[in-house]
Each structure stands twice: as C-alpha cells, then as structure tokens.
N, C-alpha and C. Protein backbone atom coordinates (compact mmCIF):
# COMPACT_ATOMS: atom_id res chain seq x y z
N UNK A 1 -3.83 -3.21 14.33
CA UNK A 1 -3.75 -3.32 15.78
C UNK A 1 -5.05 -3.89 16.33
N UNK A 2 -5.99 -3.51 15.71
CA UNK A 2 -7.43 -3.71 16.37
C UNK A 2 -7.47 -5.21 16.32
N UNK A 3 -7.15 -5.70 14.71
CA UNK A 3 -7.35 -6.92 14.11
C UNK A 3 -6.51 -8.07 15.36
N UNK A 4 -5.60 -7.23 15.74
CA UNK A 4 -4.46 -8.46 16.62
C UNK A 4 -4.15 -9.42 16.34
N UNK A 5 -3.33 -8.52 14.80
CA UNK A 5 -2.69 -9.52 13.82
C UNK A 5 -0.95 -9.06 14.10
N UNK A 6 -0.56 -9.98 15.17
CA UNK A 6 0.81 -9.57 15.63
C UNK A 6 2.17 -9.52 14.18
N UNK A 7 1.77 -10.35 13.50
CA UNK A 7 2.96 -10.66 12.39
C UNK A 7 2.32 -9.12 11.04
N UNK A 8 1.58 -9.11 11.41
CA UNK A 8 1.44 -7.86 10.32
C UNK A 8 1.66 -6.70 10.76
N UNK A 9 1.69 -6.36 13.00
CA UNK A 9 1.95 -5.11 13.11
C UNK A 9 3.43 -4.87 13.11
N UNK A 10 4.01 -6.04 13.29
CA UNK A 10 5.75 -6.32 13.54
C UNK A 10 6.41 -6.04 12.29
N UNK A 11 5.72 -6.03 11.12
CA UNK A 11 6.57 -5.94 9.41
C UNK A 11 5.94 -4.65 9.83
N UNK A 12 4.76 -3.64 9.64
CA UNK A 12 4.07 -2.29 9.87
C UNK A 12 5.54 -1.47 10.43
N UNK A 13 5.43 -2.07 12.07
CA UNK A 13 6.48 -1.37 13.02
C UNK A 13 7.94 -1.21 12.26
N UNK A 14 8.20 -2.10 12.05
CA UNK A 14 9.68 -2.19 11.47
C UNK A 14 9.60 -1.78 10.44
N UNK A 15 8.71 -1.63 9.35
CA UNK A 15 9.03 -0.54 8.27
C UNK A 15 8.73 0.96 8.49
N UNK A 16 8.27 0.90 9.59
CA UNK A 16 7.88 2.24 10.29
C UNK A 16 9.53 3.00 10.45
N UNK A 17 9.57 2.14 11.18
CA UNK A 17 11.33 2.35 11.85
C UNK A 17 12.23 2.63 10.64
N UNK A 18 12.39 1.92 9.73
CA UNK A 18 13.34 2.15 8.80
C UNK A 18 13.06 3.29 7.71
N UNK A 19 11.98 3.92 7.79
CA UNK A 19 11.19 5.40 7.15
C UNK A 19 11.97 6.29 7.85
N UNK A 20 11.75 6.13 9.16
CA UNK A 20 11.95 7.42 10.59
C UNK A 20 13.88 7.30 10.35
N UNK A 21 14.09 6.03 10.06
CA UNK A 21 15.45 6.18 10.12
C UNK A 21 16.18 7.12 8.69
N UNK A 22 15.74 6.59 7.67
CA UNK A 22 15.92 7.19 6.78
C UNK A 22 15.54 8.73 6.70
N UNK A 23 14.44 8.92 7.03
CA UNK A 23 14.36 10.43 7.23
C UNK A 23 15.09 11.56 8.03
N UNK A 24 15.61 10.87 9.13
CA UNK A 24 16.73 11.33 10.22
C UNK A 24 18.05 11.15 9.98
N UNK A 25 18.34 10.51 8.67
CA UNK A 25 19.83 10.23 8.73
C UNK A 25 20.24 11.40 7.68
N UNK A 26 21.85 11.54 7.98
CA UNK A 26 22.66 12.63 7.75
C UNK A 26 22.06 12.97 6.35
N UNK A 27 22.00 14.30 5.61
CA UNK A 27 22.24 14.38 4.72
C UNK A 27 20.89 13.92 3.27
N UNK A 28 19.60 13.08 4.35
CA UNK A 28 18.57 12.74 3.98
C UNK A 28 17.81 14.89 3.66
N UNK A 29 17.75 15.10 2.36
CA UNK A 29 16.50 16.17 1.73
C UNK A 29 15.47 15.52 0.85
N UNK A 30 14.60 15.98 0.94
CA UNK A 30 13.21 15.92 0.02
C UNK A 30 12.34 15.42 0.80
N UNK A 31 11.23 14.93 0.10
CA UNK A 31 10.08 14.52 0.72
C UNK A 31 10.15 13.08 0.84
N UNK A 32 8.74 12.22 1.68
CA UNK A 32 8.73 10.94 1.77
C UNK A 32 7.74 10.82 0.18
N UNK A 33 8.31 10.17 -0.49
CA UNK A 33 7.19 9.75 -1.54
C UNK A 33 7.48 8.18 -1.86
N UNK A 34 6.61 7.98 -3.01
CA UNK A 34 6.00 6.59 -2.99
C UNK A 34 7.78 6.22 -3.89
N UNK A 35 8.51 6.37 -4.24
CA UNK A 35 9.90 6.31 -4.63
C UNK A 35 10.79 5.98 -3.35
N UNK A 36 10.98 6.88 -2.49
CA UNK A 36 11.56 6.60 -1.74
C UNK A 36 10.65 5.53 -0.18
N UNK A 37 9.66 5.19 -0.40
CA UNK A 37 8.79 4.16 0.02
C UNK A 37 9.14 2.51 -0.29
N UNK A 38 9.35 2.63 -1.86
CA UNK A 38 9.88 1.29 -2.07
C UNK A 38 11.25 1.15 -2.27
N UNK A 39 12.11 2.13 -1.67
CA UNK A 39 13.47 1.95 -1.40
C UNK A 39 13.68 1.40 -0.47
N UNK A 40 12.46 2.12 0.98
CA UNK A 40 12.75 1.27 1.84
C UNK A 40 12.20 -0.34 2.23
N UNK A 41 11.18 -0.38 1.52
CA UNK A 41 10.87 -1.69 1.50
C UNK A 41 11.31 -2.59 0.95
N UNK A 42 12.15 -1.87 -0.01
CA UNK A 42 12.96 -3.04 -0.65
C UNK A 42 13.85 -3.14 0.36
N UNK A 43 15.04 -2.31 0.97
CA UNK A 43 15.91 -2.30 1.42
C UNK A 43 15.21 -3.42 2.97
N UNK A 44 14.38 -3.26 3.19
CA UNK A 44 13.80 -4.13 4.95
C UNK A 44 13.51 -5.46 3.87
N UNK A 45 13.28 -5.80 2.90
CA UNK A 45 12.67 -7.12 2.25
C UNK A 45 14.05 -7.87 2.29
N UNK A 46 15.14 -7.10 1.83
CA UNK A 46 16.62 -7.79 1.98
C UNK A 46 16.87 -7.92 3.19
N UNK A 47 16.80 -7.69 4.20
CA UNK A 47 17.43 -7.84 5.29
C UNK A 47 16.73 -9.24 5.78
N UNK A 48 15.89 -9.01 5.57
CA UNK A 48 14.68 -10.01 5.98
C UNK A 48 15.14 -11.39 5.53
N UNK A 49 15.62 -11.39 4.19
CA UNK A 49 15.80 -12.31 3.07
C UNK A 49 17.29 -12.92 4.09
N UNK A 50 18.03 -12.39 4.22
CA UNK A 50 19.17 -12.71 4.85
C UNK A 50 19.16 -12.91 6.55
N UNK A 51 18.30 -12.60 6.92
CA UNK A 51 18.26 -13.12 8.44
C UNK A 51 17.62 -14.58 7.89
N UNK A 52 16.80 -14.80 7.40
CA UNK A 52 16.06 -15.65 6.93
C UNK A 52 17.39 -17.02 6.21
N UNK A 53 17.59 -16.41 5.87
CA UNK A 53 19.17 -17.68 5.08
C UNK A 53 19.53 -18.17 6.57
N UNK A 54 19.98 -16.99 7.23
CA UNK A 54 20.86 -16.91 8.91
C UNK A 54 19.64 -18.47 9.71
N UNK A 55 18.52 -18.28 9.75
CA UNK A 55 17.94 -18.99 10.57
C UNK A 55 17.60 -20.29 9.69
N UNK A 56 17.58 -20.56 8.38
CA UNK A 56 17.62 -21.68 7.86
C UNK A 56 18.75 -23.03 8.39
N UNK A 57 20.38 -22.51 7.91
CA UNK A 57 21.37 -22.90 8.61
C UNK A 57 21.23 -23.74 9.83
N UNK A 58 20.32 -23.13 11.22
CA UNK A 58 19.93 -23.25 12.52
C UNK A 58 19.52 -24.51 12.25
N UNK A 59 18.48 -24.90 11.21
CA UNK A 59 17.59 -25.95 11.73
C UNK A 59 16.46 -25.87 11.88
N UNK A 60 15.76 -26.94 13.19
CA UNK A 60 14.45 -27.04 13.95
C UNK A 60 14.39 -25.95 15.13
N UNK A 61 15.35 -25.44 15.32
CA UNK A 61 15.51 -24.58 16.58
C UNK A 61 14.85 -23.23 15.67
N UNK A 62 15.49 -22.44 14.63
CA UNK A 62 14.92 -21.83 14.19
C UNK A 62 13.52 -21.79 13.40
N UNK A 63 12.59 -22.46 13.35
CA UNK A 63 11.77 -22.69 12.70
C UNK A 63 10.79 -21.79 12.71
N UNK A 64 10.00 -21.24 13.81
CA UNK A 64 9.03 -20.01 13.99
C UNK A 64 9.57 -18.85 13.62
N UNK A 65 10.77 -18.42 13.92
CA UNK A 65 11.54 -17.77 13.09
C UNK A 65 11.08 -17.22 11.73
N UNK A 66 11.83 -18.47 11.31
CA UNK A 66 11.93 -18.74 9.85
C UNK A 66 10.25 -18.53 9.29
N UNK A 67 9.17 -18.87 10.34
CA UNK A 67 7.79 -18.25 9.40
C UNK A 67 7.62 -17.22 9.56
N UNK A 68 8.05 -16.43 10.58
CA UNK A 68 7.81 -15.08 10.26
C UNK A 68 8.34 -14.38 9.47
N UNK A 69 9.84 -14.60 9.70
CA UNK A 69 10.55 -13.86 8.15
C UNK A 69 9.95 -14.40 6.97
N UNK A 70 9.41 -15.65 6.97
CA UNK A 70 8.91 -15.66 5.19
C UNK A 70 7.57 -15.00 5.41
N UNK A 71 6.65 -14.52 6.37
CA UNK A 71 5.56 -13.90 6.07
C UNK A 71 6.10 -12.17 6.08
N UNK A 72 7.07 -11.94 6.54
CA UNK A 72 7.40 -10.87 6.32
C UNK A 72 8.11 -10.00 4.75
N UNK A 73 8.89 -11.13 4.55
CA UNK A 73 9.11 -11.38 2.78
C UNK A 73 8.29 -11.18 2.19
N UNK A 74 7.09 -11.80 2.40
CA UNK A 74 5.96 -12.08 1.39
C UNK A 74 5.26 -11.08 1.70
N UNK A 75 5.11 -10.69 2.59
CA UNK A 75 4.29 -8.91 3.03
C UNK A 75 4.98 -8.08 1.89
N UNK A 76 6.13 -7.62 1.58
CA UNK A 76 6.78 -6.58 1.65
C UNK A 76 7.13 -6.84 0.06
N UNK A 77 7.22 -7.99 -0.27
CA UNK A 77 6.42 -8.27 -1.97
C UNK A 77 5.90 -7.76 -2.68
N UNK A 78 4.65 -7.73 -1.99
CA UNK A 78 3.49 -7.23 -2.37
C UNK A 78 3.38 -5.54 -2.48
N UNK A 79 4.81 -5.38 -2.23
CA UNK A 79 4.53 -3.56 -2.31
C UNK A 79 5.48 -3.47 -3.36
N UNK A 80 6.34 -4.22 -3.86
CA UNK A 80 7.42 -3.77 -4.49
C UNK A 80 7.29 -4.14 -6.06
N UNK A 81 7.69 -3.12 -7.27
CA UNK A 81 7.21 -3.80 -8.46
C UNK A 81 7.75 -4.95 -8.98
N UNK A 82 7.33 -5.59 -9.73
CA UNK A 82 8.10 -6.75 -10.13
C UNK A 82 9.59 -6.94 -10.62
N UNK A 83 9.85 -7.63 -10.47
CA UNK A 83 11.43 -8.02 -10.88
C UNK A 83 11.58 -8.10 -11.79
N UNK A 84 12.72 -8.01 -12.94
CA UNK A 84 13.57 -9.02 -13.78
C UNK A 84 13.31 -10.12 -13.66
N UNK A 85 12.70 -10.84 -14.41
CA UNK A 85 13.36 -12.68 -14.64
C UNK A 85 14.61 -12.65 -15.31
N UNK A 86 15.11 -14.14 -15.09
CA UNK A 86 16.73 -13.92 -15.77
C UNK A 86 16.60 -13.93 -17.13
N UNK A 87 15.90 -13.73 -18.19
CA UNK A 87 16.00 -14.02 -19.58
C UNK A 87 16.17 -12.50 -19.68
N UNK A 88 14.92 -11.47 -19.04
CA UNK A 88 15.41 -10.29 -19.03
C UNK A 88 16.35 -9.70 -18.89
N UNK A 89 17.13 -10.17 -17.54
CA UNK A 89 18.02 -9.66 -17.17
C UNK A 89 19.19 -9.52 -17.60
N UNK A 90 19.32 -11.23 -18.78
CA UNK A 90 20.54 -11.48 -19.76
C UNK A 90 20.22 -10.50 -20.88
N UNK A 91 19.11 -10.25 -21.12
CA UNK A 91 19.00 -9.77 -22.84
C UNK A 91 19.06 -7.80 -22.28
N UNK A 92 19.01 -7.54 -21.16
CA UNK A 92 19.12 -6.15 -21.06
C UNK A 92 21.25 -5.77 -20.45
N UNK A 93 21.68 -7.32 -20.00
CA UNK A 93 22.93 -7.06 -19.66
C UNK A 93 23.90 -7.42 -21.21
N UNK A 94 22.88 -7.89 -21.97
CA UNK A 94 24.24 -7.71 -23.26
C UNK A 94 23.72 -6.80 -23.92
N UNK A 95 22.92 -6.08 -23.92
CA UNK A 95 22.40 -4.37 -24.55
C UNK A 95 23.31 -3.73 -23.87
N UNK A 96 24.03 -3.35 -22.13
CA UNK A 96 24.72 -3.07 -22.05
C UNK A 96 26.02 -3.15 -22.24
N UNK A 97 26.45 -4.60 -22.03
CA UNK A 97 27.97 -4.80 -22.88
C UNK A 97 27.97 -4.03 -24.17
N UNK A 98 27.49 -4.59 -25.03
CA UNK A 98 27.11 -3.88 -26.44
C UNK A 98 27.60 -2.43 -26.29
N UNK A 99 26.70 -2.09 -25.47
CA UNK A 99 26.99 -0.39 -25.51
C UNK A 99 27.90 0.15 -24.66
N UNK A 100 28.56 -0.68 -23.60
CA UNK A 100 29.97 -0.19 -23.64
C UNK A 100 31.35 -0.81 -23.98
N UNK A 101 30.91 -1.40 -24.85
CA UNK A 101 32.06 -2.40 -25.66
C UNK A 101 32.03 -2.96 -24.64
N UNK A 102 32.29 -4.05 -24.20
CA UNK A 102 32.96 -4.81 -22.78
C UNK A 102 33.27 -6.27 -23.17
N UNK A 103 34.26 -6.12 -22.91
CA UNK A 103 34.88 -8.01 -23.40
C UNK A 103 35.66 -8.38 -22.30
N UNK A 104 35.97 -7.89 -21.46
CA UNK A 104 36.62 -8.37 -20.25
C UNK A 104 35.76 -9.09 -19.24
N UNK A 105 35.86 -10.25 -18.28
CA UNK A 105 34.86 -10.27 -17.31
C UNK A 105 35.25 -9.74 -16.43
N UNK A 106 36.25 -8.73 -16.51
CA UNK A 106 36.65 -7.78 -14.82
C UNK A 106 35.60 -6.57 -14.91
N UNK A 107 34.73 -6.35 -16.42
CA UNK A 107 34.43 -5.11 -16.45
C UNK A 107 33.12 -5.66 -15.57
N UNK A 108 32.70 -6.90 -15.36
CA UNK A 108 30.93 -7.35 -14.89
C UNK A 108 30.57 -6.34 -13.67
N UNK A 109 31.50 -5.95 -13.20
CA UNK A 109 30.47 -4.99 -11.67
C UNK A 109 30.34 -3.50 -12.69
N UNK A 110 30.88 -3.18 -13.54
CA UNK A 110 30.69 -1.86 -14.05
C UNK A 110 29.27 -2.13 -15.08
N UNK A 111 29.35 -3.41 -15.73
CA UNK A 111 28.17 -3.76 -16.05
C UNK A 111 26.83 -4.11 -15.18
N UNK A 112 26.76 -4.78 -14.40
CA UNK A 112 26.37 -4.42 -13.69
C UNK A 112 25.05 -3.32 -12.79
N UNK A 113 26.56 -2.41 -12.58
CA UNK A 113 26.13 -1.22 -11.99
C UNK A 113 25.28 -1.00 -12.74
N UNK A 114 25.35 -0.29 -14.27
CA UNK A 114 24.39 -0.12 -14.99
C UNK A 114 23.42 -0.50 -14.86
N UNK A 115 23.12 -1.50 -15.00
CA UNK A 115 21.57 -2.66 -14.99
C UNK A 115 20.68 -2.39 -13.41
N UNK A 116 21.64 -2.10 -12.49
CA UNK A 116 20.74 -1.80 -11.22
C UNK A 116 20.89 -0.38 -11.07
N UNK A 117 21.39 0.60 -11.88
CA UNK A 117 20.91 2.33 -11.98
C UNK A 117 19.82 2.03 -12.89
N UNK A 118 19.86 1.31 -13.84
CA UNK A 118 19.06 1.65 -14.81
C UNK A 118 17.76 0.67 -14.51
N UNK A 119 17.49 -0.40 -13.67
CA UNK A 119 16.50 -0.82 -12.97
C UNK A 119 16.34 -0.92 -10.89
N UNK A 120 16.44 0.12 -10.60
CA UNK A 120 16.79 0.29 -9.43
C UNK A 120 15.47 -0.23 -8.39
N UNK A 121 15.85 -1.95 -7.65
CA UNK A 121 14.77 -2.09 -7.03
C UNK A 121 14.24 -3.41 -7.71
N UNK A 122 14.25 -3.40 -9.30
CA UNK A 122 13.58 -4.44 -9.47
C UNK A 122 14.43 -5.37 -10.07
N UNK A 123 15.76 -5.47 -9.91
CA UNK A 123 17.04 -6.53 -10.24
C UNK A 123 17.48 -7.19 -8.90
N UNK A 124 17.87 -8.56 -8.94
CA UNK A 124 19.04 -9.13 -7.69
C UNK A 124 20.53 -8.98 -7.93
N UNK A 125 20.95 -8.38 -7.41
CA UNK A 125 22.46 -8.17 -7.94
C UNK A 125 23.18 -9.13 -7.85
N UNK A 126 23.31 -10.84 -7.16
CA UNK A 126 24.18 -11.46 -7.07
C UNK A 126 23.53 -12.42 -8.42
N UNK A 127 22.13 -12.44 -8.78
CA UNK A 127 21.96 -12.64 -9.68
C UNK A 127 22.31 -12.28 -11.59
N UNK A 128 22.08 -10.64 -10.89
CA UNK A 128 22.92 -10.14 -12.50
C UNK A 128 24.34 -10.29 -12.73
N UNK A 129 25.25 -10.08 -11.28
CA UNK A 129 26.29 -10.56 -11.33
C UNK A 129 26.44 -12.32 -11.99
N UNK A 130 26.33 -13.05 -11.81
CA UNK A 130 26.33 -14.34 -12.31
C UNK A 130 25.88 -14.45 -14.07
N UNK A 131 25.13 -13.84 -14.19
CA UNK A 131 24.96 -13.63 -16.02
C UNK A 131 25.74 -13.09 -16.24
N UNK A 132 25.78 -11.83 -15.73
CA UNK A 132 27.27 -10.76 -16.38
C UNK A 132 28.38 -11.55 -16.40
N UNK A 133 28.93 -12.20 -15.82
CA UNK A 133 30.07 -12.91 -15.49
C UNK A 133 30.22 -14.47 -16.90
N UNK A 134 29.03 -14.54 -17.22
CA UNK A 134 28.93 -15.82 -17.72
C UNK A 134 28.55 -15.16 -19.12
N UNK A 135 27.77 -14.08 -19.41
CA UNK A 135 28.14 -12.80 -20.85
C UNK A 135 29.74 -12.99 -21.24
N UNK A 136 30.71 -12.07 -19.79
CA UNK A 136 31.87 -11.78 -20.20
C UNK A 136 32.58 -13.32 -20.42
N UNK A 137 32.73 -14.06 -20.12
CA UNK A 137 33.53 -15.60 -19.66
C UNK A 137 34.23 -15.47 -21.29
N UNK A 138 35.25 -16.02 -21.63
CA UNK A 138 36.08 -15.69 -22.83
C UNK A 138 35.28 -17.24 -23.35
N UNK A 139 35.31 -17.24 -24.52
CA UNK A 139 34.74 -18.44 -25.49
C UNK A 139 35.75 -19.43 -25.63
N UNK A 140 35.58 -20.51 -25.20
CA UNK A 140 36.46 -21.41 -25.98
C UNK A 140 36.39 -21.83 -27.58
C-alpha cells in the first residue's frame, strides 16, 4: 500500500477475498494453513487464466485488461509449486492405467481423477485429459 503499487494491492485484495470466502463457506473446518493457501491461489490463478482467454477474444479494446490479468497470473505463480510438464504427466498417467488395467478411452476422466488426487494443484486437467485420451485411443 505504502509502495502504491496498485496491480500488486488488487491480486493482495482479491486473494484476500477468496481466503475470507473460503473460510466462511458452508461446511469449511480446520485451520488456514500453507495447504489450504495454495488451494486458493491456485483456484484465483485459474480464474484469472480464463478471464484472461475472455479478454484476449476482445481484441485492442481489451488490452490493459489483458496486462493486468497476465501480471496477476504471474504474481500468483510464484506462490504455487511447480507443475507437471507433459512427459511427466504421460509417464505418471500410464503408471496409472497400468494399475488400473484401463483399455477403454471412456475410462480417461477416472484416470485422470487419479493423477489430480494424486498431484493436487500441480497438474492442468484439460491437459492430462488430452494424454489420457491419446494413452487410451485403440491402436491401429
């Protein structure tokens, strides 16, 4: 605030907000810890990510926009641990096929699921979806 760095108190505020929200909503027990910290930052980094697609679409009209959501992206980065790359992401989604037999590609969201319980936060799901899908695909 002192600094009157407006784009850094606006990502601050709004992850502020989505803490207070989470803590107030139905059925929310336990404490705030550094776990449920980068739940929510992950969860405000997506939203972000997708308003951000929303104002691309726009054009020149959206353009200031569009830098704040990418400095807000890129804020909220920086808190979250690293991702999967896709080589990972293929060689940990056929450890799961493997281990639950899976030869169908209807089973890919149950596969899936797995891969984002079992890396929660640091996978893209439309991403693992697309390997999973291309794992299951029948061989010619």
């Amino acid at each position: 605030m002192r600094a009157k760095d407006a784009r850094l108190l606006d990502v601050v505020r709004g992850l502020k907000a989505k803490m207070q929200e989470k803590k107030t909503s139905p059925g929310f027990k336990g404490e705030v810890d550094d776990a449920l910290w980068v739940e929510v930052i992950g969860a405000y980094k997506k939203q972000m990510e997708k308003a951000l697609e929303e104002f691309e679409k726009v054009g020149e009209r959206g353009a200031e926009m569009r830098e704040k959501l990418k400095f807000e992206v890129e804020f909220c980065a920086g808190y979250l641990p690293k991702g999967l790359g896709a080589d990972e992401i293929r060689a940990e989604l056929a450890a799961i096929i493997a281990r639950l037999g899976a030869t169908d590609p209807k089973m890919a969201g149950k596969v899936v699921g797995e891969l984002m319980k079992a890396h929660k936060g640091q996978v893209d799901g439309k991403e693992a979806k697309a390997i999973a899908e291309q794992l299951l695909a029948p061989k010619a």
